[in-house]
C-alpha atoms as a PDB file:
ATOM      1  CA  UNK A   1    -107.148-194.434  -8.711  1.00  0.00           C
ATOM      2  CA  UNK A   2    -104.815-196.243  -6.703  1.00  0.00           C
ATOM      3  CA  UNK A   3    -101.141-196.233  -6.853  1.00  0.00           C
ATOM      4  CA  UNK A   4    -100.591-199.695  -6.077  1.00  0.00           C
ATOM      5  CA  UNK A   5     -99.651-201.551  -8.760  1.00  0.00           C
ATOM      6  CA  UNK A   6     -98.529-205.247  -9.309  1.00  0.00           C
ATOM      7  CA  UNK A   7     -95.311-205.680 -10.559  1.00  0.00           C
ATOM      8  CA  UNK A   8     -95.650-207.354 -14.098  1.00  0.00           C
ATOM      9  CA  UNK A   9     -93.877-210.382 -14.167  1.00  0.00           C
ATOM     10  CA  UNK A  10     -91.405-211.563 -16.667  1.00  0.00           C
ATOM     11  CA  UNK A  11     -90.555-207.810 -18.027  1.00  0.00           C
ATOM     12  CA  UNK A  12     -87.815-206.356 -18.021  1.00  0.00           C
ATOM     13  CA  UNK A  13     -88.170-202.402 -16.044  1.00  0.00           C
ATOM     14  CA  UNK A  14     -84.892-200.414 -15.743  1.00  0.00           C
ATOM     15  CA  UNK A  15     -84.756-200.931 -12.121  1.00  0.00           C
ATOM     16  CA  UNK A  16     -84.197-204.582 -12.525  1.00  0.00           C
ATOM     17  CA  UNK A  17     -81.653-203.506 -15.451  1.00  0.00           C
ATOM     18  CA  UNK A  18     -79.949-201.188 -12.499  1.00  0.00           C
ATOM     19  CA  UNK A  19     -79.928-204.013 -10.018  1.00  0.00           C
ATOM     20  CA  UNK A  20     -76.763-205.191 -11.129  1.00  0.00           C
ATOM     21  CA  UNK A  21     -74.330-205.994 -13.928  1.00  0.00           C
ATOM     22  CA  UNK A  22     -75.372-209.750 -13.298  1.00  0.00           C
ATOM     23  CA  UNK A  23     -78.935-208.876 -14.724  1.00  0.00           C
ATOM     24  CA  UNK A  24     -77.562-206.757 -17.105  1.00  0.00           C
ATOM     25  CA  UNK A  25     -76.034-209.190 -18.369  1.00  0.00           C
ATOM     26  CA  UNK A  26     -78.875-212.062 -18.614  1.00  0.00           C
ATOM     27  CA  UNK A  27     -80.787-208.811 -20.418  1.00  0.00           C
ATOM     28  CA  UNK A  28     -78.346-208.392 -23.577  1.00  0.00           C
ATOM     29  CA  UNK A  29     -77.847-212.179 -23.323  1.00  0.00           C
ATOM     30  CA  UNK A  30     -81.342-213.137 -23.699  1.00  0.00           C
ATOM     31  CA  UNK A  31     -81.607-210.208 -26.615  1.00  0.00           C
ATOM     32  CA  UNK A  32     -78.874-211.847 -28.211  1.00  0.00           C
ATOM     33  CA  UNK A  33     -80.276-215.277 -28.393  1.00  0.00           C
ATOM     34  CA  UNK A  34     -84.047-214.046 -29.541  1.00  0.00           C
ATOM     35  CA  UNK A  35     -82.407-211.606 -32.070  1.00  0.00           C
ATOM     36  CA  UNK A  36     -79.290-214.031 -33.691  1.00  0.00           C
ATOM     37  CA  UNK A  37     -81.697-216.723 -35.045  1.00  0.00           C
ATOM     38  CA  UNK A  38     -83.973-213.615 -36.840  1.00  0.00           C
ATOM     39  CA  UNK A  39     -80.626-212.170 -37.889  1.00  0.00           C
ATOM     40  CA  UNK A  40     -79.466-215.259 -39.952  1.00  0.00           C
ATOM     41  CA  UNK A  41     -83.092-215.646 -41.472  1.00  0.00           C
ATOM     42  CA  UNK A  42     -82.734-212.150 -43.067  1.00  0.00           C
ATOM     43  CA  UNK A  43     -79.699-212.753 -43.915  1.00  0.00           C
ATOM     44  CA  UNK A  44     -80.647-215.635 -45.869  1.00  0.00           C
ATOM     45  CA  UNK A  45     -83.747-214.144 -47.201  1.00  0.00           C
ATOM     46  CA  UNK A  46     -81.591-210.961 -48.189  1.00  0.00           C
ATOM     47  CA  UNK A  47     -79.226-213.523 -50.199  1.00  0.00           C
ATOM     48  CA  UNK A  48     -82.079-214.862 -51.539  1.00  0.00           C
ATOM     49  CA  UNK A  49     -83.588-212.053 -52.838  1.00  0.00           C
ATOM     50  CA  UNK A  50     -80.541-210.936 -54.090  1.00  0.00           C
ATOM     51  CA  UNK A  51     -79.960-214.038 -56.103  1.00  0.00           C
ATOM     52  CA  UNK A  52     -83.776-213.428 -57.700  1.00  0.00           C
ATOM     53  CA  UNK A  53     -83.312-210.158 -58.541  1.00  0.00           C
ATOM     54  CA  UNK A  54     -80.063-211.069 -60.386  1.00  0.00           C
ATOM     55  CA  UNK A  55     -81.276-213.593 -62.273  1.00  0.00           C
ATOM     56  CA  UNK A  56     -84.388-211.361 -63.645  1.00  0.00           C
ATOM     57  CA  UNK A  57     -83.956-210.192 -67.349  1.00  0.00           C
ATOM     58  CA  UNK A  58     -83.345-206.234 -68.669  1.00  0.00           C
ATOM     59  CA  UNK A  59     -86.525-204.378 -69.083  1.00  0.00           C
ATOM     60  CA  UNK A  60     -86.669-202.730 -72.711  1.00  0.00           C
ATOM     61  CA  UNK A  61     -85.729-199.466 -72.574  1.00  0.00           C
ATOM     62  CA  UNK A  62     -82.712-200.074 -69.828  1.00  0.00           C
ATOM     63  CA  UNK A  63     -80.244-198.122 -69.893  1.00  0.00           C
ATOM     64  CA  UNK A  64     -76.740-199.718 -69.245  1.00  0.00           C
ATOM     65  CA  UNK A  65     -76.347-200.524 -66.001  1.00  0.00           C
ATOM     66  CA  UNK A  66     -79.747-199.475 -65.420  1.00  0.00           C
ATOM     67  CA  UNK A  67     -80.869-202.826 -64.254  1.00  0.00           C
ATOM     68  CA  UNK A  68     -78.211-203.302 -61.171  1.00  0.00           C
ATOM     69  CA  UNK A  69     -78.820-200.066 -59.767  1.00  0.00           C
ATOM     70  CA  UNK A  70     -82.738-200.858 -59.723  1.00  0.00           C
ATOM     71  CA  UNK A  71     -81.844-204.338 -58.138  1.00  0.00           C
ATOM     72  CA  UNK A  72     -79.060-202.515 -55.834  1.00  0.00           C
ATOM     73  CA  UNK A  73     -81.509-199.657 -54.984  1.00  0.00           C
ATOM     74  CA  UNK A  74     -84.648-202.314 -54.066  1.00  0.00           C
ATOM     75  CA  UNK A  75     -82.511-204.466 -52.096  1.00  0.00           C
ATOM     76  CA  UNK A  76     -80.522-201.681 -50.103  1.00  0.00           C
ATOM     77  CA  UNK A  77     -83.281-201.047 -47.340  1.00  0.00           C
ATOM     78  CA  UNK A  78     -83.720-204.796 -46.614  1.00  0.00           C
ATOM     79  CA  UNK A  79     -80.024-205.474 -46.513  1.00  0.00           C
ATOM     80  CA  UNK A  80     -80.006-202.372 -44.157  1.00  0.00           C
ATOM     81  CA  UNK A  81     -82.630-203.712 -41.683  1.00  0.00           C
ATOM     82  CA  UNK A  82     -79.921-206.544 -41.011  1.00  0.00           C
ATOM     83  CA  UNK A  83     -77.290-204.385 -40.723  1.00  0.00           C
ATOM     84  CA  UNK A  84     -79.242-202.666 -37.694  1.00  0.00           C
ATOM     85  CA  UNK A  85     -80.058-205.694 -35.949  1.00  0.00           C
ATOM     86  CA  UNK A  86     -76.903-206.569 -35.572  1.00  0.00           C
ATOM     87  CA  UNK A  87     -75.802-203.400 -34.703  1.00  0.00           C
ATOM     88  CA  UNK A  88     -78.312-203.261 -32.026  1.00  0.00           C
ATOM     89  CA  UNK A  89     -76.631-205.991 -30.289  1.00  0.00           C
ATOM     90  CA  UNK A  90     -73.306-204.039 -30.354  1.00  0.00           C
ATOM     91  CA  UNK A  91     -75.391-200.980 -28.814  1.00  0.00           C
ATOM     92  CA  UNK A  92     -76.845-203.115 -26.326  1.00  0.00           C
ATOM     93  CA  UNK A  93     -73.601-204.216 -25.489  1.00  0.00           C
ATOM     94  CA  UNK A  94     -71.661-200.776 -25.621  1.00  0.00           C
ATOM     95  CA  UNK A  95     -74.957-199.543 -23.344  1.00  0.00           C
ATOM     96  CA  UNK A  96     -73.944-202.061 -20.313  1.00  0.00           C
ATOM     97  CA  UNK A  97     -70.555-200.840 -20.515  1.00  0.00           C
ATOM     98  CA  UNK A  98     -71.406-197.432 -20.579  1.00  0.00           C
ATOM     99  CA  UNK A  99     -73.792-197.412 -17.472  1.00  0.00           C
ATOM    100  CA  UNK A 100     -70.992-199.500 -15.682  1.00  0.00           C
ATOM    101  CA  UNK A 101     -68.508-197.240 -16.200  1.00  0.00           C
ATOM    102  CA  UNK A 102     -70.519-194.266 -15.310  1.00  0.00           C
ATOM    103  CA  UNK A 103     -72.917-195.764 -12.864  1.00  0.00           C
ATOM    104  CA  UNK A 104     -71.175-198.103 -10.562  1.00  0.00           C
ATOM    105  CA  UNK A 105     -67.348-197.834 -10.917  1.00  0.00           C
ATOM    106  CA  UNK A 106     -67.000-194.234 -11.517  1.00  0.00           C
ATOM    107  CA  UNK A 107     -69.040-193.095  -7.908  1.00  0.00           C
ATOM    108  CA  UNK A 108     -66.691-195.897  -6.495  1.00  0.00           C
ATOM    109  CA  UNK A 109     -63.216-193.940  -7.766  1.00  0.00           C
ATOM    110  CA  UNK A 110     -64.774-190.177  -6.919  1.00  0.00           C
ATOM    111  CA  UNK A 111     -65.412-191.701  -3.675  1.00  0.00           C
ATOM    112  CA  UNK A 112     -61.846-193.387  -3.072  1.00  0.00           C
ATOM    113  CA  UNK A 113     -60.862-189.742  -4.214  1.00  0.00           C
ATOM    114  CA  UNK A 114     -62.524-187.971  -2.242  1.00  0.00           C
ATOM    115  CA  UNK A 115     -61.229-190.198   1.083  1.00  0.00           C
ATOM    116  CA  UNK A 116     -57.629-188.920  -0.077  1.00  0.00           C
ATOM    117  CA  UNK A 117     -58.218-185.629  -0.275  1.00  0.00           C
ATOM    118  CA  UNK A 118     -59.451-185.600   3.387  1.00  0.00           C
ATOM    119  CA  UNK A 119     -56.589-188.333   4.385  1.00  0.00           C
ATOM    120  CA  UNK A 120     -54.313-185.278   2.377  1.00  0.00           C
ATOM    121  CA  UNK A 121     -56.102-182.444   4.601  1.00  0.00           C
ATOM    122  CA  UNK A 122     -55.899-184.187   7.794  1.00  0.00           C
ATOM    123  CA  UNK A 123     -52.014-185.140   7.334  1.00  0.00           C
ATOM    124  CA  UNK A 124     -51.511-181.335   6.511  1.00  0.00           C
ATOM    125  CA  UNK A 125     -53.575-180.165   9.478  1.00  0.00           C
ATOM    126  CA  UNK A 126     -51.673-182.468  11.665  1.00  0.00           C
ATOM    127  CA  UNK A 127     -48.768-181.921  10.749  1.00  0.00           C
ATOM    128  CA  UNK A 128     -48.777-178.240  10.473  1.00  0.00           C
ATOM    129  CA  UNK A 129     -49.582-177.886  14.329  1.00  0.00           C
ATOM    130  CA  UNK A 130     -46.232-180.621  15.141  1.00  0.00           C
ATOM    131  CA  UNK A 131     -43.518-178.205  12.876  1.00  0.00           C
ATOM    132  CA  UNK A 132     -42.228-175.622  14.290  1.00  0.00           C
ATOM    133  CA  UNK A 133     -41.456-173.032  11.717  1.00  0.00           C
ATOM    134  CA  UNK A 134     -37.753-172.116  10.586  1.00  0.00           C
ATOM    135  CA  UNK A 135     -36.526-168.891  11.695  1.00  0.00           C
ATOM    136  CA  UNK A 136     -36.362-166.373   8.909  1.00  0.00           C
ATOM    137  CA  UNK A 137     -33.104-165.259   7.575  1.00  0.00           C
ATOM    138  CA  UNK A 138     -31.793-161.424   9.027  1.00  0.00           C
ATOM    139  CA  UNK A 139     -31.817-159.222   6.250  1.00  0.00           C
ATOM    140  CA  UNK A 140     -28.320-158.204   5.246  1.00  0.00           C
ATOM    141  CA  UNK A 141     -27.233-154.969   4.533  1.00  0.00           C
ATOM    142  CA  UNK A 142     -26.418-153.928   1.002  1.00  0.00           C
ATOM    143  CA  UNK A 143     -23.289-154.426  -0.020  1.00  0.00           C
ATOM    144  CA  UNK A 144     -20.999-151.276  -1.794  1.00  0.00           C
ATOM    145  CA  UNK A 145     -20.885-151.680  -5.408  1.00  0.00           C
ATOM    146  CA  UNK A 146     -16.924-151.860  -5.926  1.00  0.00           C
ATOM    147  CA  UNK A 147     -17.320-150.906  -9.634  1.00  0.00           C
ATOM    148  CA  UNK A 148     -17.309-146.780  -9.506  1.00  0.00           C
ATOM    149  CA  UNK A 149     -17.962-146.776 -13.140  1.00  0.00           C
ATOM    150  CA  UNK A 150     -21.600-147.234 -12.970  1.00  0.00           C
ATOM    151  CA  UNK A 151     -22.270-146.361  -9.563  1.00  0.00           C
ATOM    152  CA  UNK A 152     -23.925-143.359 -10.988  1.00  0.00           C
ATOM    153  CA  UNK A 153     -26.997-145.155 -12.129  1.00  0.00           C
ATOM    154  CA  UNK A 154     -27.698-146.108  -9.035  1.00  0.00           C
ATOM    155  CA  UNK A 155     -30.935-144.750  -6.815  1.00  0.00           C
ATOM    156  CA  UNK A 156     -29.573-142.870  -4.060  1.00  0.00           C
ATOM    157  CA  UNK A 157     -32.584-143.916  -1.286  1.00  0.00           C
END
């Protein structure tokens, strides 16, 4: 088998998605615009269905309340199935801020980071070899307690 294979066109591969925040972009753009119309029909149709359920009578034997928690408890998956499309456009768009921050700006500030340290190193190396190191202070003697009282307690050496 060969490895050479054409690159599909039209498909989005996560190298083109790494190409740039430009494409990324166009990506979660284009996702929006196929996904909002499908959002609004479901949204619709979830009204919709809603309303029918609403309007259907009490079975005999219902219990109170039984009825709304049967129409709540049919409805809830649908209704739910929106609810994830449209969060899926809020992950898509938390995802190209994510990789940005991690993937192209964040290399950028270790780098700038790492340049100071060094520009730090080489100023202390530098200037290390220039100073010329103060003289240390003679050690004085020990001066004579003048207090007898307690002179006692001290160590004789």
């Amino acid at each position: 088998m060969s490895n050479d294979k054409k690159p599909r066109q039209g498909v989005w591969t996560p190298d083109l998605l790494a190409e740039g925040p430009e494409k990324r972009r166009v990506f979660i753009e284009q996702r929006r615009q196929y996904l909002a119309p499908l959002i609004a029909e479901m949204r619709q149709l979830a009204r919709e269905i809603d309303a029918d359920i609403a309007e259907r009578p009490k079975l005999y034997g219902d219990l109170p309340f039984q009825a709304t928690l049967r129409a709540r408890r049919t409805v809830k998956p649908f209704e739910q199935a929106v609810e994830s499309l449209e969060e899926c456009l809020d992950f898509l768009t938390t995802y190209a801020a994510r990789y940005k921050a991690s993937y192209e700006e964040l290399p950028e500030q270790r780098a700038e980071k790492k340049a100071d340290k060094q520009r730090v190193r080489e100023l202390k190396a530098s200037s290390g070899q220039q100073q010329i190191e103060a003289p240390q202070p003679e050690a004085e003697p020990p001066v004579a307690d003048p207090s007898p009282l307690f002179s006692h307690l001290r160590k004789s050496g």
